[in-house]
Protein backbone atom coordinates (compact mmCIF):
# COMPACT_ATOMS: atom_id res chain seq x y z
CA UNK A 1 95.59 -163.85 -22.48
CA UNK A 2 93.94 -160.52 -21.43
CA UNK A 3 89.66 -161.02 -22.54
CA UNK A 4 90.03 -158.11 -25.09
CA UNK A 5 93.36 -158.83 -26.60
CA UNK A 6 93.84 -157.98 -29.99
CA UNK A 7 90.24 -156.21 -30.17
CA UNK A 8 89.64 -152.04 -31.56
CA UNK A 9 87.00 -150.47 -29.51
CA UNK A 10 85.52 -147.21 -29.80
CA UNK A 11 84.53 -145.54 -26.96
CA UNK A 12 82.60 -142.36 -27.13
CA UNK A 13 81.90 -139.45 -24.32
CA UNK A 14 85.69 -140.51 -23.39
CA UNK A 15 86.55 -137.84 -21.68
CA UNK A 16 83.40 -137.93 -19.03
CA UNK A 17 83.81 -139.38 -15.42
CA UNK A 18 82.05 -142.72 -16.81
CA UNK A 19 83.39 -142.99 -19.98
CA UNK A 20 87.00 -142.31 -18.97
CA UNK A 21 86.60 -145.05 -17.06
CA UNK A 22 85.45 -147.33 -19.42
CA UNK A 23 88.44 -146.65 -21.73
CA UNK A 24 90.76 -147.18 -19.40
CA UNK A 25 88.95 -150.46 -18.33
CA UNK A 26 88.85 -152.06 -21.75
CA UNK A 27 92.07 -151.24 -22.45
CA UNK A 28 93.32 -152.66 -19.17
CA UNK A 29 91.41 -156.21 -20.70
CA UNK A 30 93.98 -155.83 -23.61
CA UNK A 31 91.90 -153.93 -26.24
CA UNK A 32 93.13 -150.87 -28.64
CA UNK A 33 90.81 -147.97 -27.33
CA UNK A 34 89.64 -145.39 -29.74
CA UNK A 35 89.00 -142.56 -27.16
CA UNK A 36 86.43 -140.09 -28.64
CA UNK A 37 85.16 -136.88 -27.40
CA UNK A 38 84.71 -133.55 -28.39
CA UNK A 39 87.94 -132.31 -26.37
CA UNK A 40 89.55 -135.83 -26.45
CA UNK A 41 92.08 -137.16 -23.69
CA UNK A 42 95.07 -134.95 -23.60
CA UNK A 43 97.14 -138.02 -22.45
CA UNK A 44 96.66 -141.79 -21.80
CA UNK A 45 96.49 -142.88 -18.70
CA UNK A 46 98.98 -146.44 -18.16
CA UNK A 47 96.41 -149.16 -18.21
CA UNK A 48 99.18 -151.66 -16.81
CA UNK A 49 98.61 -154.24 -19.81
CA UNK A 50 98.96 -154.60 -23.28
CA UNK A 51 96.32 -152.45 -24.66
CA UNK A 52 96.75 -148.97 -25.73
CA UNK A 53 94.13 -145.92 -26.29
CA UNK A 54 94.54 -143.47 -29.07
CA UNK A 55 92.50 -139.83 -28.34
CA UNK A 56 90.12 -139.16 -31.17
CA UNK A 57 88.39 -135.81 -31.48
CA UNK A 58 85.02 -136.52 -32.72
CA UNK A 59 81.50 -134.20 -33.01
CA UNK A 60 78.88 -137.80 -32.64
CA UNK A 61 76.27 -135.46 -33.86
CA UNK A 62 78.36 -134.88 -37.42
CA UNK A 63 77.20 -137.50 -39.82
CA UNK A 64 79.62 -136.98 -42.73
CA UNK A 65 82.59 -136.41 -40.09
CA UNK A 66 81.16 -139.68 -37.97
CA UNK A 67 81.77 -141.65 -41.32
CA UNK A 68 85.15 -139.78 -42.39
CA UNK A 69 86.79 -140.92 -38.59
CA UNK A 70 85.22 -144.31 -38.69
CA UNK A 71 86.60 -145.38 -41.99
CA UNK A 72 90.22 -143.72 -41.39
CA UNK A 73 90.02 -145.80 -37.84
CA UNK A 74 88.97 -149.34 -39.60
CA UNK A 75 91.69 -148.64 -42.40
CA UNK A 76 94.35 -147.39 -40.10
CA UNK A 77 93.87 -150.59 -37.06
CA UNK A 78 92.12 -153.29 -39.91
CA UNK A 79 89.14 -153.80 -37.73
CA UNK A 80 86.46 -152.82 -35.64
CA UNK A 81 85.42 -154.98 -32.60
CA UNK A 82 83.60 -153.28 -29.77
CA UNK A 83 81.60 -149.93 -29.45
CA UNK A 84 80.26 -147.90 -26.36
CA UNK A 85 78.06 -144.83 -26.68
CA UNK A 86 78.51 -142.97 -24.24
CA UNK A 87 78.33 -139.78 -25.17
CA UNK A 88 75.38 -137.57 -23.75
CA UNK A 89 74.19 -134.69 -22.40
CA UNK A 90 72.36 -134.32 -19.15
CA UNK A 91 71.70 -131.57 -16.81
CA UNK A 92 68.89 -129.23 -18.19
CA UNK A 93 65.96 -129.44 -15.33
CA UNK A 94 63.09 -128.01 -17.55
CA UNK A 95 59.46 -128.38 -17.43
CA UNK A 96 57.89 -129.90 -20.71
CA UNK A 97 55.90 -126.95 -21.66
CA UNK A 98 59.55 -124.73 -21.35
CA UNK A 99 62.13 -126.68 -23.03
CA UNK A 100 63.01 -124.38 -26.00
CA UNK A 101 63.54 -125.97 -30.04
CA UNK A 102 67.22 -125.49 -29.70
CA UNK A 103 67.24 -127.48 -26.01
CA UNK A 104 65.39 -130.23 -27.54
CA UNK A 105 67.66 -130.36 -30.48
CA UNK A 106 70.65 -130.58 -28.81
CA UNK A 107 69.67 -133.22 -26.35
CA UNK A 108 68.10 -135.65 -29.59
CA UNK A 109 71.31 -135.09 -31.79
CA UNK A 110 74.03 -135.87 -28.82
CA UNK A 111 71.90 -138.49 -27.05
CA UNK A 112 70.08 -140.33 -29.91
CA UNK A 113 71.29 -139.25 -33.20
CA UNK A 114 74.96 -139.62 -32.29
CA UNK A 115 74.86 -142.95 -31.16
CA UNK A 116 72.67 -144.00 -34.83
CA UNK A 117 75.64 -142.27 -36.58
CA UNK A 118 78.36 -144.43 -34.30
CA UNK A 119 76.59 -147.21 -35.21
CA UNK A 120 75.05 -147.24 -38.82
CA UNK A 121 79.07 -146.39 -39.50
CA UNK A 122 80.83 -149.43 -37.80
CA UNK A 123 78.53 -151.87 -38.49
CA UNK A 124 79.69 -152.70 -41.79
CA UNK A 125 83.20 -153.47 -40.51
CA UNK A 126 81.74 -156.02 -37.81
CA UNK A 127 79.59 -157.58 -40.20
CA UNK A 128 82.47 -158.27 -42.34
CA UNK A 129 84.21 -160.25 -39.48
CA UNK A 130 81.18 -161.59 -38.44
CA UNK A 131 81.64 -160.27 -34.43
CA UNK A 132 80.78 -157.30 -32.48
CA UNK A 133 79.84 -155.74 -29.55
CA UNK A 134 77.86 -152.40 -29.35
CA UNK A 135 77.03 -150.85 -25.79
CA UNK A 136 74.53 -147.99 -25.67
CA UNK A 137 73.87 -145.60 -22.48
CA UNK A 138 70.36 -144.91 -21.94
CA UNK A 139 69.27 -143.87 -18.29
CA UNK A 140 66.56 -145.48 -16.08
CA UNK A 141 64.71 -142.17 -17.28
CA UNK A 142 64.04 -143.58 -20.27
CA UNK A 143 61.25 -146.69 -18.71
CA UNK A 144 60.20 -144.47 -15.90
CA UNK A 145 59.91 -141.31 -17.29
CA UNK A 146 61.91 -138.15 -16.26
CA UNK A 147 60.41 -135.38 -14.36
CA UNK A 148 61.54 -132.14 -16.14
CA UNK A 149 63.41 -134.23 -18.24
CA UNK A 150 61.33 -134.78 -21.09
CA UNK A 151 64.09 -134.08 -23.67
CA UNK A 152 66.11 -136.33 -21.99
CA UNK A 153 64.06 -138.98 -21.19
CA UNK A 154 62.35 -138.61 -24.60
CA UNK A 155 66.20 -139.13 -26.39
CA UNK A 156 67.38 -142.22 -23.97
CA UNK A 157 63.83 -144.26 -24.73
CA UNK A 158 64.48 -143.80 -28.43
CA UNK A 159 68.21 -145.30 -27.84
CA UNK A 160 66.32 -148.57 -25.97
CA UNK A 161 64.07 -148.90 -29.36
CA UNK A 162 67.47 -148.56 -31.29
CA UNK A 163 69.47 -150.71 -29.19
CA UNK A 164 66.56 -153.80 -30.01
CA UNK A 165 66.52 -153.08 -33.54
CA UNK A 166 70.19 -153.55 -33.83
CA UNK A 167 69.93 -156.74 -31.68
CA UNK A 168 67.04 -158.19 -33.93
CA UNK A 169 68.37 -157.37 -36.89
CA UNK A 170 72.30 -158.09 -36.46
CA UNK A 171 72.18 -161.01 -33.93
CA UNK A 172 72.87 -163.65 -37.37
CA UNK A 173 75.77 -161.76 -37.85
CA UNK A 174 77.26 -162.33 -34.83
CA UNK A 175 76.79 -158.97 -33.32
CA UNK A 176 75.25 -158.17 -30.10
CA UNK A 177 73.73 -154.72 -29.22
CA UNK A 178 72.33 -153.78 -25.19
CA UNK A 179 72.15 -150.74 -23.37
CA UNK A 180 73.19 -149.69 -19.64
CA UNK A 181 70.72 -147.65 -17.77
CA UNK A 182 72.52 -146.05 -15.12
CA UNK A 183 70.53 -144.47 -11.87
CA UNK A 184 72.26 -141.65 -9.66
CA UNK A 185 76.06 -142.62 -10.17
CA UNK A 186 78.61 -140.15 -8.17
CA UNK A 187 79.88 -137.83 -10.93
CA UNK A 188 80.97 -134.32 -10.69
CA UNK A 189 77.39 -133.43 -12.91
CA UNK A 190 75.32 -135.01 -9.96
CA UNK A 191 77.25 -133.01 -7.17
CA UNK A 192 75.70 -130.02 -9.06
CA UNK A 193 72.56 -131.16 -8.02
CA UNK A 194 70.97 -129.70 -5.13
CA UNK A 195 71.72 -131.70 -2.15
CA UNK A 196 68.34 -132.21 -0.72
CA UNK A 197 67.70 -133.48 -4.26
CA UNK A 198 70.42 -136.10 -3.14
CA UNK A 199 69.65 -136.53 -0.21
CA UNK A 200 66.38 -137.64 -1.39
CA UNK A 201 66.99 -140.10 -4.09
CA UNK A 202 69.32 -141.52 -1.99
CA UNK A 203 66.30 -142.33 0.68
CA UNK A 204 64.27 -143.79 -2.43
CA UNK A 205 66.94 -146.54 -3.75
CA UNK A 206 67.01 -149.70 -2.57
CA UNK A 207 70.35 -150.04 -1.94
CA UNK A 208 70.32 -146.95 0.64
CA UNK A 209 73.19 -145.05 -1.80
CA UNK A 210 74.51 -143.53 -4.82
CA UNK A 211 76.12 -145.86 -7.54
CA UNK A 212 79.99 -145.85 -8.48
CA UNK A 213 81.52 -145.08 -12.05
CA UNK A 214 83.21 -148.54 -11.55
CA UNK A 215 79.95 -150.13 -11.01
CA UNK A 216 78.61 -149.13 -14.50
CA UNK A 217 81.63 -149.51 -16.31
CA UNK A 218 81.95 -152.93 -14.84
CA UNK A 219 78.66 -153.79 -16.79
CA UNK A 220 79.93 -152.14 -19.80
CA UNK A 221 82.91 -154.69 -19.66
CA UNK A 222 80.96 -157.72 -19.03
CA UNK A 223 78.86 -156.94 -22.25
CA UNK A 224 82.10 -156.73 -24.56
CA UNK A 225 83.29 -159.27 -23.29
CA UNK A 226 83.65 -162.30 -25.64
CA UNK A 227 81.60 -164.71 -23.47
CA UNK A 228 78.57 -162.65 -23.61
CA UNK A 229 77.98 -163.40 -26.64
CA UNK A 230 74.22 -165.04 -25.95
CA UNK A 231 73.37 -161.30 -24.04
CA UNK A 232 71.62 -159.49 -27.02
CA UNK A 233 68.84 -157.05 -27.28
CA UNK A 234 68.25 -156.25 -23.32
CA UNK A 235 68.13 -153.33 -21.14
CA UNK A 236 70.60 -153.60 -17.75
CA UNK A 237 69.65 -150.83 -14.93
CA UNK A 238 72.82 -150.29 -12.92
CA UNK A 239 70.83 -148.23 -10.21
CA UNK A 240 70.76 -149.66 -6.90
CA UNK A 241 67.07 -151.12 -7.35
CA UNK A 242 65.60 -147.61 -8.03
CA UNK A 243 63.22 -149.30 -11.32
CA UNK A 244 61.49 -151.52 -8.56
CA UNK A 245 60.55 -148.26 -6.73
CA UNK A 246 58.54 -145.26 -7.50
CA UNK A 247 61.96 -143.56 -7.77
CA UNK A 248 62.08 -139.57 -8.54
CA UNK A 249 65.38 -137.99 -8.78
CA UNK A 250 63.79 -134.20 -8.35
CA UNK A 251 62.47 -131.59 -5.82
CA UNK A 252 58.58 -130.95 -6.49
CA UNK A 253 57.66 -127.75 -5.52
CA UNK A 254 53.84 -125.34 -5.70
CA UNK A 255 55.70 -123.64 -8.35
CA UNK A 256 55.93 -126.37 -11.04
CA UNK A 257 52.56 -127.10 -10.93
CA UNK A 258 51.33 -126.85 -14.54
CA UNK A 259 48.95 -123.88 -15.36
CA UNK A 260 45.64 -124.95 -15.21
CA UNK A 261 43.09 -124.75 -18.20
């Protein structure tokens, strides 16, 4: 019997390079897949098993419509096993003392506040059955700070003080709650980097290379997975070895020297 038979995940940010995959992974381990995103799957990729994934379109950062979709979802499939955050938003390279109100907003409701929403609304329906699984995304940004990522970094160290709380305070209940903290993983928003930026980090990790989608969504399985059940609380880097490193994913320049005075 496929690991996830028979389980309802919700998987958020579905529609991104990593979180497609992740959909298409659990569901491939036998689970009903609740793919949400703003601009949801058009179609459903085959998964070759039993499991099936059902597009969801979803704003994380709407409270009242968070709740509305969550408790249509547990009515509609009679349960609620496994959830991923992976929603985010990444991308703005801004120095602290220029990130706007509305910059800072956005990257706080979509990186932090959507995932407390996800959460505080399925918890209820994995209490009730007394299992669940809840994956959050933070970044390695959020331990080692992010240079002209404050916003950012900022947002993904408050999901790592989230992710514990859950753990502490839902572990009797037989939930489990850890977060992924990916390094520089090959998707299409990294190829927008600069390459010497690339080139770089590359130099600076460990492992001498970028990470894979598969790589992080292979984490993301092994934490849902049934028999990691005594996993709770913790923080996984999937980044090559960069935390053991002075690792910078940036270009410093004379320009971005802060004013002085």
């Amino acid at each position: 019997m496929p690991a996830l038979q028979d389980r309802v995940a919700i998987v958020t940010g579905a529609s991104g390079a990593i979180g497609s995959d992740v959909v298409t992974r659990l569901a491939g381990a036998g689970a009903t897949v609740i793919a949400v995103d703003v601009r949801p799957p058009a179609t459903a990729p085959d998964t070759g098993s039993d499991g099936a994934i059902i597009p969801v379109a979803l704003d994380v950062t709407d409270a009242p419509a968070v709740s509305r979709a969550v408790a249509d979802l547990a009515d509609r499939l009679e349960r609620i096993d496994i959830l991923v955050n992976a929603a985010g938003v990444f991308g703005d390279m801004t120095r602290t003392d220029r990130i706007d109100t509305a910059t800072w907003d956005r990257y706080v409701k979509v990186n932090l506040s959507g995932p407390f929403y996800m959460i505080r609304a399925v918890l209820p329906h994995m209490v009730s059955r007394q299992w669940g699984r809840i994956v959050n995304f933070s970044s390695i940004s959020a331990t080692k700070g992010g240079y002209k990522q404050a916003h950012y970094a900022s947002a993904k160290a408050g999901l790592i003080g989230l992710t514990r709380s859950i753990a502490l305070e839902f572990a009797p209940a037989g939930l489990t709650c850890n977060a992924v903290l990916p390094g520089p993983i090959v998707t299409p928003a990294l190829r927008r980097a600069p390459p010497d930026v690339i080139e770089a980090a590359r130099g600076r990790i460990p492992a001498g290379r970028l990470g894979t989608i598969s790589e992080v969504a292979a984490v993301v399985a092994f934490l849902v997975d049934p028999e990691a059940g005594y996993v709770n609380g913790v923080s996984i880097p999937v980044d090559g070895g960069a935390m053991l490193l002075q690792f910078r994913f940036a270009r410093r320049s004379r320009h971005d020297r802060p004013p002085a005075g």
